[in-house]
Protein backbone atom coordinates (compact mmCIF):
# COMPACT_ATOMS: atom_id res chain seq x y z
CA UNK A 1 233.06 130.42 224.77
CA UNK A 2 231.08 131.94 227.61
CA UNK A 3 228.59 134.79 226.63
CA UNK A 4 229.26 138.20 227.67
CA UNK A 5 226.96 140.33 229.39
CA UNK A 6 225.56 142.78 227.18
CA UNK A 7 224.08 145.17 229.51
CA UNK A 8 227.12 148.11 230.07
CA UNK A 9 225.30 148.93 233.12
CA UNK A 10 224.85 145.41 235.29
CA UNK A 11 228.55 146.46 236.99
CA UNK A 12 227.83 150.13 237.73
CA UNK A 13 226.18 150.61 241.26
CA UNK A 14 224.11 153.54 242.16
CA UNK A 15 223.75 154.02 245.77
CA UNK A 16 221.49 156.61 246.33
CA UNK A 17 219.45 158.48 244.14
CA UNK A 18 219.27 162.32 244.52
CA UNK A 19 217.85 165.13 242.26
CA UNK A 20 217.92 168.90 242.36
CA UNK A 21 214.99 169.77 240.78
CA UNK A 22 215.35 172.89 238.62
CA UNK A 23 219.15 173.20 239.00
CA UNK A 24 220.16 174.91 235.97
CA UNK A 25 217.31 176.44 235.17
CA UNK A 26 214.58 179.41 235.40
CA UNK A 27 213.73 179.22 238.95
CA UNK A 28 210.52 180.86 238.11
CA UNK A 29 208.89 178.40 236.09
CA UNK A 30 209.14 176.55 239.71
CA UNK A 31 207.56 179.59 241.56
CA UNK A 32 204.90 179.89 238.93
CA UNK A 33 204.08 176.86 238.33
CA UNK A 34 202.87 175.20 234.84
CA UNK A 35 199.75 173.94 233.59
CA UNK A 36 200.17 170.19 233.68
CA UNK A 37 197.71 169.53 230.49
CA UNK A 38 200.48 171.44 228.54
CA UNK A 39 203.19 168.99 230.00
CA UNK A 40 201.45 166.23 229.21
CA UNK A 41 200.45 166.79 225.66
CA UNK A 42 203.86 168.06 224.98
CA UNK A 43 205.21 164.95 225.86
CA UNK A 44 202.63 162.55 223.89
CA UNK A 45 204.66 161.94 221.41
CA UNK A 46 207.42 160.51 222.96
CA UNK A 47 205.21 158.61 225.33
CA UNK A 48 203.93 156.97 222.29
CA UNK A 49 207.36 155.78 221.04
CA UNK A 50 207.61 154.17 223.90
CA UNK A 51 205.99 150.88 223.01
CA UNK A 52 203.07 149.33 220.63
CA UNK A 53 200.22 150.17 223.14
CA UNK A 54 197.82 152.62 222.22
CA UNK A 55 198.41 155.83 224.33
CA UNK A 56 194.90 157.61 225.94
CA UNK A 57 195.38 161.11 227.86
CA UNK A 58 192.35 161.95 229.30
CA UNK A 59 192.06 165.32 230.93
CA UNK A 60 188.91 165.90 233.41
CA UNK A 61 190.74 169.87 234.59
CA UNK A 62 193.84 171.23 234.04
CA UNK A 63 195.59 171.94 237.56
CA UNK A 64 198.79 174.11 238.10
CA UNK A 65 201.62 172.50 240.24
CA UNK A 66 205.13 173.34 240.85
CA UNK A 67 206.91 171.21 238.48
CA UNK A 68 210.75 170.52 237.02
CA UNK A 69 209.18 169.76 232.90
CA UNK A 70 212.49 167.82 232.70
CA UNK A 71 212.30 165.83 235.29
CA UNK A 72 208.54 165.17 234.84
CA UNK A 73 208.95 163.92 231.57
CA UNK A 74 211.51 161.43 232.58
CA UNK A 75 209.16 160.04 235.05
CA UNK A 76 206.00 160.15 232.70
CA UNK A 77 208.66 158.21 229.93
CA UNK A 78 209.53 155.54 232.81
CA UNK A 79 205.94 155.06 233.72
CA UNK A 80 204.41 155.06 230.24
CA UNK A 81 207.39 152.74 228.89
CA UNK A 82 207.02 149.98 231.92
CA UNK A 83 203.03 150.22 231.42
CA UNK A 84 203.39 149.83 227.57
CA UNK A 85 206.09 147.08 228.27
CA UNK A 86 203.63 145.19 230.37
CA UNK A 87 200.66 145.54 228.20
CA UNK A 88 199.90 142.93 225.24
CA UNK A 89 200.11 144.69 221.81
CA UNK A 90 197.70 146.99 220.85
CA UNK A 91 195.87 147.38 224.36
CA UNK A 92 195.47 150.33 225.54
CA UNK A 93 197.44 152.49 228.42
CA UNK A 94 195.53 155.12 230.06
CA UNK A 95 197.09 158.75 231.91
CA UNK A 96 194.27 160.28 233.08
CA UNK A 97 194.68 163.60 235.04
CA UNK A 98 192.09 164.15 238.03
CA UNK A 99 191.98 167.33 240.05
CA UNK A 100 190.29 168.00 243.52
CA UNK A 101 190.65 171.21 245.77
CA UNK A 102 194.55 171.06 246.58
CA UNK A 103 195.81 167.97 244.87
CA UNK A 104 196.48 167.13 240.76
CA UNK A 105 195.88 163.39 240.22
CA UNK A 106 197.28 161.16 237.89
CA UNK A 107 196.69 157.61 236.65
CA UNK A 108 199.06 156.04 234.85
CA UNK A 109 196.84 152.18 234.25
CA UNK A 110 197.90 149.43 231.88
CA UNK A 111 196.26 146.07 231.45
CA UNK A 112 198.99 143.99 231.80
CA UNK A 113 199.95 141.00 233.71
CA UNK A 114 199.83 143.01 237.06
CA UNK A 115 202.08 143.11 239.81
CA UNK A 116 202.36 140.04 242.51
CA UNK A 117 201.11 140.91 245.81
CA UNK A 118 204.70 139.83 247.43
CA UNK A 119 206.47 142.23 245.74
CA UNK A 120 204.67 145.28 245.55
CA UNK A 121 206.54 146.59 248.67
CA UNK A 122 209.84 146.45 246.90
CA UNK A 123 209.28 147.93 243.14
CA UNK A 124 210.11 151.46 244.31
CA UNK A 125 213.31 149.92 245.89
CA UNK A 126 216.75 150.38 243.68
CA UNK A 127 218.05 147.78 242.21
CA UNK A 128 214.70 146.35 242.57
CA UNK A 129 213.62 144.51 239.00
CA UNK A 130 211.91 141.29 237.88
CA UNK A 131 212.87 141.67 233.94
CA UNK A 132 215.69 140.07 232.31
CA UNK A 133 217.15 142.83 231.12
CA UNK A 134 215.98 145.68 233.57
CA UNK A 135 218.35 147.59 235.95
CA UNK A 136 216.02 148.41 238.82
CA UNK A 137 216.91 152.35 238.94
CA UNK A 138 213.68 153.22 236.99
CA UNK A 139 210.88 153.43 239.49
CA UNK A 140 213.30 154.37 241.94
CA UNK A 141 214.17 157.32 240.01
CA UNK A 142 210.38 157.90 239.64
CA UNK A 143 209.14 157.99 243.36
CA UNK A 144 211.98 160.72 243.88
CA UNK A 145 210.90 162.72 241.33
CA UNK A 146 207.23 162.52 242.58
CA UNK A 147 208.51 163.24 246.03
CA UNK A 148 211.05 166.20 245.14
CA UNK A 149 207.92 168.11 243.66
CA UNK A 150 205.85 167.30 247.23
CA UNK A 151 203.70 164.67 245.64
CA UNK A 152 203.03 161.25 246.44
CA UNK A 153 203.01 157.89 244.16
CA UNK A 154 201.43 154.58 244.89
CA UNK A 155 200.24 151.08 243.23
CA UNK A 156 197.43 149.49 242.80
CA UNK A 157 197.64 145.84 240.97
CA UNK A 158 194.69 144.47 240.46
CA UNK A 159 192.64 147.99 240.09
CA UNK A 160 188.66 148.35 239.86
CA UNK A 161 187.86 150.09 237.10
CA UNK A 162 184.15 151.38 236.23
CA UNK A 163 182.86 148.79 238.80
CA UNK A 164 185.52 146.34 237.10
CA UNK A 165 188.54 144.47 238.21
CA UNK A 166 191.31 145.28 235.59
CA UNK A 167 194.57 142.77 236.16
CA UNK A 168 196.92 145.41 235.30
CA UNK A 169 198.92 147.59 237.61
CA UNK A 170 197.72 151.32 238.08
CA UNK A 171 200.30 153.99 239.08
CA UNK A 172 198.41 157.16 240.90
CA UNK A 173 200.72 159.94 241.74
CA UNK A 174 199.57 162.74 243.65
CA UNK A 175 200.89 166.17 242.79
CA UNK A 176 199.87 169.54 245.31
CA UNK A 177 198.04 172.36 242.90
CA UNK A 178 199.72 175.58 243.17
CA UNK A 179 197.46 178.58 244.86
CA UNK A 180 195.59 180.23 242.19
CA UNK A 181 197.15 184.03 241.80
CA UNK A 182 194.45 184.52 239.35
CA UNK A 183 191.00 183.09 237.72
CA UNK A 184 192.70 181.61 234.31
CA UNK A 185 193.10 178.28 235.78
């Protein structure tokens, strides 16, 4: 008897991926802006179910971008769940949150196997996967969500770390600060 494919979503094809960030919702949490240290610790304990890994936030400043909480989260929960996926038990996966006059930057860093130079150019590309059981939609998904809030996201695999080379892959995603209306930020 020939095995059946388990995975409901091998035959469904996606392709293009879109988002309307904050469709649906309080345009003014856009406008405004949120605190991204509140995002992120609201969304710890998810990230932590996400794997065995231990999870480390580390926050140097909090910044204030335009951001879609939602859609954030879902891109924080792809990131953290690859990383924690990639990363031997127990080790440690890192988001650390940078700021610097107009930008909010954040590291997503695992110390797993890494990613192969010869394919680096292609994990943001749908469909794109080199698991088993993966789909290849979720770092797709991620770059547009990065990109719908203006930001940038890139890979580093190997990454120097403290004057160290760390085999593991490093996502940095690069989110614009909003202008501060007033001193509380």
């Amino acid at each position: 008897m020939e095995k059946q494919d388990q995975n409901p979503m091998k035959n469904i094809r996606i392709e293009k991926v879109t988002l309307n960030i904050g469709a649906g919702k309080d345009q003014d949490l856009l406008e405004k802006g949120m605190k991204l240290l509140a995002s992120l610790t609201g969304v710890k304990p998810v990230l932590e179910a996400c794997g065995n890994s231990l999870l480390h936030i580390k926050i140097e400043n909090d910044a204030l971008v335009k951001l879609d909480h939602d859609q954030f989260k879902q891109a924080l929960i792809n990131l953290v769940k690859n990383a924690m996926e990639a990363s031997p038990p127990e080790s440690p996966v890192e988001i650390r949150l940078e700021t610097n006059h107009n930008n909010a930057v954040l590291f997503v860093e695992d110390q797993g196997r890494g990613i192969a130079e010869e394919i680096k150019d292609r994990i943001f590309d749908l469909y794109f996967t080199t698991r088993n059981d993966g789909n290849g939609i979720g770092l797709s998904i991620v770059e547009k969500i990065i990109e719908a809030h203006g930001g940038q996201i890139k890979v580093e695999s190997p990454y120097s770390k403290d004057g160290q080379i760390v085999q593991g892959t490093r996502f940095i995603i690069k989110l614009p600060k909003e202008k501060k209306e007033d001193n509380n930020v």
